[in-house]
N, C-alpha and C. Protein backbone atom coordinates (compact mmCIF):
# COMPACT_ATOMS: atom_id res chain seq x y z
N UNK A 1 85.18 49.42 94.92
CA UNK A 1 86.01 50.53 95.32
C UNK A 1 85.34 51.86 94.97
N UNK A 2 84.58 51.99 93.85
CA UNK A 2 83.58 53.09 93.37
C UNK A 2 82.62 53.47 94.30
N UNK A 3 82.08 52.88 94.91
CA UNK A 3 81.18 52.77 95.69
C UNK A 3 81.66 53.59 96.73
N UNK A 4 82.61 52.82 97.78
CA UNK A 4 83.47 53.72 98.58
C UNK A 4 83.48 55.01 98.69
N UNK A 5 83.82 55.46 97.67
CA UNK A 5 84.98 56.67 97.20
C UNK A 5 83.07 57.85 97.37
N UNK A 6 82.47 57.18 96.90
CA UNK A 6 81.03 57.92 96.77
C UNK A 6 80.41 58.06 98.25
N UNK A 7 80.61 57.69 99.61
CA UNK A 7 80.09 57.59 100.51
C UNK A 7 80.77 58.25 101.81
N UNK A 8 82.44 58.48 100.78
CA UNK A 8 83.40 59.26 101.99
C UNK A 8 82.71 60.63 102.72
N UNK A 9 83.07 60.45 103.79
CA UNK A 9 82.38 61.83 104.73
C UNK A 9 83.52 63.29 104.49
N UNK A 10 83.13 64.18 104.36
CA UNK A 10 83.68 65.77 104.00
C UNK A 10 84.69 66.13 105.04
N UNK A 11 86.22 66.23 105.33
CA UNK A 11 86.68 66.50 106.48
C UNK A 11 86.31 67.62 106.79
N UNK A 12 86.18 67.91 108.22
CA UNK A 12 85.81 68.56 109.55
C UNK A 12 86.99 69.64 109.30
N UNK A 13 86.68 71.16 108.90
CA UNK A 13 87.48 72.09 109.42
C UNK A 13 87.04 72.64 110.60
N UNK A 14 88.55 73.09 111.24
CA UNK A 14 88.06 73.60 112.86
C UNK A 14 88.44 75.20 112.45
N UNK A 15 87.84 75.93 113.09
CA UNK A 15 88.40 77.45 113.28
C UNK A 15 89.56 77.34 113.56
N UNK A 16 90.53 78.15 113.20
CA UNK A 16 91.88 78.44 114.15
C UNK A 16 91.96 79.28 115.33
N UNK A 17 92.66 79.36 115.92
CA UNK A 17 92.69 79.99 116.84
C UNK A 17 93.12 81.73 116.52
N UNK A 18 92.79 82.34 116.65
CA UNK A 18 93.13 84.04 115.95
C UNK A 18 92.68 84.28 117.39
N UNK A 19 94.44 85.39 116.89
CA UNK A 19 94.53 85.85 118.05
C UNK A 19 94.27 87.31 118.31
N UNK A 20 93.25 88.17 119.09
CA UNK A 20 91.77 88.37 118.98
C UNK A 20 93.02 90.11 119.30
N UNK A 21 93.05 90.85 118.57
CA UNK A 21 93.82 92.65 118.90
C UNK A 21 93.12 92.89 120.36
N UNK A 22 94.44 93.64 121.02
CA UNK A 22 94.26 94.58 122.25
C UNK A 22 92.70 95.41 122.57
N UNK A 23 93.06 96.25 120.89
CA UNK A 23 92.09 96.78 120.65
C UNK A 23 90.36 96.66 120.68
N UNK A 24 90.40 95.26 120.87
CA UNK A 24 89.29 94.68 120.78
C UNK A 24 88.49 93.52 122.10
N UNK A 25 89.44 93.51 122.72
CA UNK A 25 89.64 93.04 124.15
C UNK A 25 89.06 93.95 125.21
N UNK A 26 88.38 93.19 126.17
CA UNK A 26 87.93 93.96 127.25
C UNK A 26 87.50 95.54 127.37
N UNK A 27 86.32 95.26 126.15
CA UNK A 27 85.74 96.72 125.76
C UNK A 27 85.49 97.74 126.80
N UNK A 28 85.00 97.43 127.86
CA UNK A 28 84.55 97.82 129.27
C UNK A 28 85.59 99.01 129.75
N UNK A 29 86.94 98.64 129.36
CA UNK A 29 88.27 99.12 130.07
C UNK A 29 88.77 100.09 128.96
N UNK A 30 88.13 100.36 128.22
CA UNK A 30 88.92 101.62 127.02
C UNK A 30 88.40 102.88 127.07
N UNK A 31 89.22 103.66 127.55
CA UNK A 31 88.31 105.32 128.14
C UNK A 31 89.40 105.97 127.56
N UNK A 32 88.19 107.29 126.87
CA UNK A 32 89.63 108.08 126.47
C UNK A 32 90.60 109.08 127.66
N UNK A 33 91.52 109.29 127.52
CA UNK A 33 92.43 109.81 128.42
C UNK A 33 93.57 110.73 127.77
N UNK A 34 93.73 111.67 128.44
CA UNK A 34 94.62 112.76 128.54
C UNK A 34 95.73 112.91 129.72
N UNK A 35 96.66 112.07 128.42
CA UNK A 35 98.05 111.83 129.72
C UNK A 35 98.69 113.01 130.13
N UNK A 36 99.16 113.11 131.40
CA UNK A 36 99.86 114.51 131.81
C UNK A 36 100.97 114.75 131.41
N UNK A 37 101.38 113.79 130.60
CA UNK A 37 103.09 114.39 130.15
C UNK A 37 102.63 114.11 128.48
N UNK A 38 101.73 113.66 128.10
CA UNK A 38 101.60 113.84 126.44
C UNK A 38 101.54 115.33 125.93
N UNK A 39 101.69 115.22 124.94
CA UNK A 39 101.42 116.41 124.05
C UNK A 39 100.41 116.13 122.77
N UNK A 40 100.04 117.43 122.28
CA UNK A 40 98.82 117.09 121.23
C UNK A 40 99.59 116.91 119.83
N UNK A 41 101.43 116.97 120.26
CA UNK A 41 101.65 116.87 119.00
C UNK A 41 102.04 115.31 118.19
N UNK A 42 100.61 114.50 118.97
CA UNK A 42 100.88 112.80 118.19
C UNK A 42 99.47 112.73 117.59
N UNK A 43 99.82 112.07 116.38
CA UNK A 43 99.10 111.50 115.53
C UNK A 43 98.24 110.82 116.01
N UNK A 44 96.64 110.89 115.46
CA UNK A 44 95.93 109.53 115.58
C UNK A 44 96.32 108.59 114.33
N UNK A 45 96.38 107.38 115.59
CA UNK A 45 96.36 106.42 114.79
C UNK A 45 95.61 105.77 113.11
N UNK A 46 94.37 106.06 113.65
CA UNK A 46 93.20 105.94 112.04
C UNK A 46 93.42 107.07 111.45
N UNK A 47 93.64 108.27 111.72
CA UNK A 47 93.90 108.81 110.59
C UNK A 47 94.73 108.58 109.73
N UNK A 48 96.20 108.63 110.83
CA UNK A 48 97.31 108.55 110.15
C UNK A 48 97.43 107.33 109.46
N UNK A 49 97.19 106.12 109.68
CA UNK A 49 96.97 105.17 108.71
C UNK A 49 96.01 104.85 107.32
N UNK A 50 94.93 105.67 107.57
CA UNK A 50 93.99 106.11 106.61
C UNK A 50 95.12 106.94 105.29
N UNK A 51 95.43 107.90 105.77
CA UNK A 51 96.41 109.08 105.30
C UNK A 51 97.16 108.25 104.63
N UNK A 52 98.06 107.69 104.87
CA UNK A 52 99.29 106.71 104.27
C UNK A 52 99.33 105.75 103.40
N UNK A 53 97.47 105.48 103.55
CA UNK A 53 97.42 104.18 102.89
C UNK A 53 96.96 105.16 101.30
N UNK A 54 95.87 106.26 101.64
CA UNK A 54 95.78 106.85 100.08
C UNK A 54 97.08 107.30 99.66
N UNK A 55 97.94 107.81 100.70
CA UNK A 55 99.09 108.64 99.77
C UNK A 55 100.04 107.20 98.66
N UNK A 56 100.46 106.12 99.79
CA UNK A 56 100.65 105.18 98.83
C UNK A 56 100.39 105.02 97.80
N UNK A 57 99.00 104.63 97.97
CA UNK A 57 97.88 104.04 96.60
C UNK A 57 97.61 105.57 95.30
N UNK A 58 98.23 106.29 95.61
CA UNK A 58 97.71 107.52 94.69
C UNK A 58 98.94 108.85 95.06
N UNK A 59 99.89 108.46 94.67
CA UNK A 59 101.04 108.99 94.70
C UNK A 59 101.01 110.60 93.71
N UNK A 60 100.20 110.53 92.39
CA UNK A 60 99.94 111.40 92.09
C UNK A 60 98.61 112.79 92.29
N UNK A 61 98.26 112.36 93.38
CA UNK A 61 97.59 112.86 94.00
C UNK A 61 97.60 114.04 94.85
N UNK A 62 97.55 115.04 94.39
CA UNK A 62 98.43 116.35 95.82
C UNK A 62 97.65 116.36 97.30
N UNK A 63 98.85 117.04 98.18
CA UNK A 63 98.41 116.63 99.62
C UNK A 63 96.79 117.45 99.86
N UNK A 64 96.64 118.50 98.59
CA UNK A 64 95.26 118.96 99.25
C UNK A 64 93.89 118.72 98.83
N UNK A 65 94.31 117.51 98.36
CA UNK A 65 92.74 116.93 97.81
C UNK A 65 92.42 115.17 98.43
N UNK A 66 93.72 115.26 99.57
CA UNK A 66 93.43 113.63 100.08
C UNK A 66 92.12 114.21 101.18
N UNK A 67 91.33 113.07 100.87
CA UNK A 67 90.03 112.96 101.76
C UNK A 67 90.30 112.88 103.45
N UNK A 68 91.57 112.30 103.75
CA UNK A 68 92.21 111.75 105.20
C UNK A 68 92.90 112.90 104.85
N UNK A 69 92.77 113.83 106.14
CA UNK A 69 94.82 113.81 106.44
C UNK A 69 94.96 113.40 107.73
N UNK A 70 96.07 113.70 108.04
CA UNK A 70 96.70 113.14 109.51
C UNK A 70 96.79 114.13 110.39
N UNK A 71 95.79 113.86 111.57
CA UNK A 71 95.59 114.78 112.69
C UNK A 71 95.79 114.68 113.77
N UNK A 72 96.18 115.21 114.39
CA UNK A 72 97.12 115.24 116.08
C UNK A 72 96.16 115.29 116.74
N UNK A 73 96.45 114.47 117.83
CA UNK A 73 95.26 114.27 118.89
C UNK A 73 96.07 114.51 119.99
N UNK A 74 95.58 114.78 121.51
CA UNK A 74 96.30 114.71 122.83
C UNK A 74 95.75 113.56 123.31
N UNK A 75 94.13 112.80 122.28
CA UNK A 75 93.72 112.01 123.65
C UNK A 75 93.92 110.43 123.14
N UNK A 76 93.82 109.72 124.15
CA UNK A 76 94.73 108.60 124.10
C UNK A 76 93.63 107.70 124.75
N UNK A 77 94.13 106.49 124.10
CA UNK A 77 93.08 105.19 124.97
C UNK A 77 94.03 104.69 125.73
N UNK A 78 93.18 104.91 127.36
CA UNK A 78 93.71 104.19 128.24
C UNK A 78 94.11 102.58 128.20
N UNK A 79 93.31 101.92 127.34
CA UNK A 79 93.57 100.23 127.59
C UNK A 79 95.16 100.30 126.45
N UNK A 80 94.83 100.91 125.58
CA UNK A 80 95.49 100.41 124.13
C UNK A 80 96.65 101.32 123.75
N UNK A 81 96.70 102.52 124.48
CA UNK A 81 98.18 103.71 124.42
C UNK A 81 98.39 103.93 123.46
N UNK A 82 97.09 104.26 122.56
CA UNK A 82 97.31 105.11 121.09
C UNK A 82 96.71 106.05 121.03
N UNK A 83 97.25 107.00 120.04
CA UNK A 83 96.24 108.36 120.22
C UNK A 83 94.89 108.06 119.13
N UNK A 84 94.10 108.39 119.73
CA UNK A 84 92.68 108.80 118.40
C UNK A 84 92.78 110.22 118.73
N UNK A 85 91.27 110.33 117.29
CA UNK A 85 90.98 111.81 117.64
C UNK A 85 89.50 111.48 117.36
N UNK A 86 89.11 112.19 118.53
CA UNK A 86 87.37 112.03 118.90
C UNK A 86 86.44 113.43 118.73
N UNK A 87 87.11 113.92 117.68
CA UNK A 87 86.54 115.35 116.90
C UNK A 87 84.89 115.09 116.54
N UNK A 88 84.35 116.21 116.46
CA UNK A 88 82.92 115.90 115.73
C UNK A 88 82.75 115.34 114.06
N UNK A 89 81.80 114.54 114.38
CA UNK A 89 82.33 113.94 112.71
C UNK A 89 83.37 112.85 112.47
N UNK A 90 84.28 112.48 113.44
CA UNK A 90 85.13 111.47 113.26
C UNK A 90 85.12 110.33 114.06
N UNK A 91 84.91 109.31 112.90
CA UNK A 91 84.60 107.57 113.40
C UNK A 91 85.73 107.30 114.18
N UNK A 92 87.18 107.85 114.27
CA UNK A 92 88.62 106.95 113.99
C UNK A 92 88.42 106.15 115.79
N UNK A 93 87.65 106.95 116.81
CA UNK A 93 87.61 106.00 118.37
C UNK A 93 86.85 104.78 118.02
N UNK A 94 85.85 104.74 117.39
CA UNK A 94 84.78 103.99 116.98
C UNK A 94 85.54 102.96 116.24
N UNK A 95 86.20 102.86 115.02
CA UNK A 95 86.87 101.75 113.86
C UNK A 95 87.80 101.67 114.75
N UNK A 96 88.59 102.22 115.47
CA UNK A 96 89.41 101.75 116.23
C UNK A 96 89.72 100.57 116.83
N UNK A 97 88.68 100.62 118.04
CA UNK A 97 87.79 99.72 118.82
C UNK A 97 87.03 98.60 118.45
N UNK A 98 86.44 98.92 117.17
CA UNK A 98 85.35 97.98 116.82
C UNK A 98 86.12 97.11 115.32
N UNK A 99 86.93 97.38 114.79
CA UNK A 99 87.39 97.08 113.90
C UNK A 99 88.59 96.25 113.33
N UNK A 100 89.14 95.08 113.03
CA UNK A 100 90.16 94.83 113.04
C UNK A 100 91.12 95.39 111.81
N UNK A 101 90.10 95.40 110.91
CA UNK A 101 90.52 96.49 109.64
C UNK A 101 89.92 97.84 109.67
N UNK A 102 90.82 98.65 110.59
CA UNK A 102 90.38 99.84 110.77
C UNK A 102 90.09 100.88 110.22
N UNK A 103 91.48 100.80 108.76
CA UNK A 103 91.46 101.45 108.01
C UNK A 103 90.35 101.66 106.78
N UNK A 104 89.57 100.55 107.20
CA UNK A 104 88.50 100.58 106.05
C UNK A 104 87.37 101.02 106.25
């Protein structure tokens, strides 16, 4: 029975199936866009989640020394109907798109 037990084969894990963000789907089709009835007064998304996640984590922290803040964009991804902001200097279209943990 020792013997056996020494010769068993390692079970076979399979990937699961994960189910793959919008965001990250059919790269080809994500252009930024400027809807005619938006306004510039919505948030990007990465920032504003960037923003939220330090204010959380560092509560004693005042609003004028967070590295993020949260900035209004007008422009919007056509595939995905969120705002980024595609300022000079800012990744947030880029982690957006490419990222499933964006915020990082």
């Amino acid at each position: 029975v020792e013997l056996v037990s020494e010769f068993r084969t390692k079970a076979v894990c399979r990937a699961r199936d994960r189910e793959v963000p919008v965001c990250l789907q059919n790269v080809g089709r994500h252009h930024p866009h400027i809807p005619e009835d938006g306004s510039t007064n919505t948030l990007c998304v990465v920032c504003s989640k960037k923003h939220n996640k330090f204010k959380s984590e560092n509560p004693s922290v005042p609003y004028k020394d967070y590295p993020v803040k949260a900035v209004k964009s007008a422009v919007c991804c056509q595939e995905c109907k969120v705002h980024l902001c595609v300022k000079r200097g800012s990744t947030c279209w880029t982690d957006w798109q490419t990222k499933v943990e964006y915020w990082h």
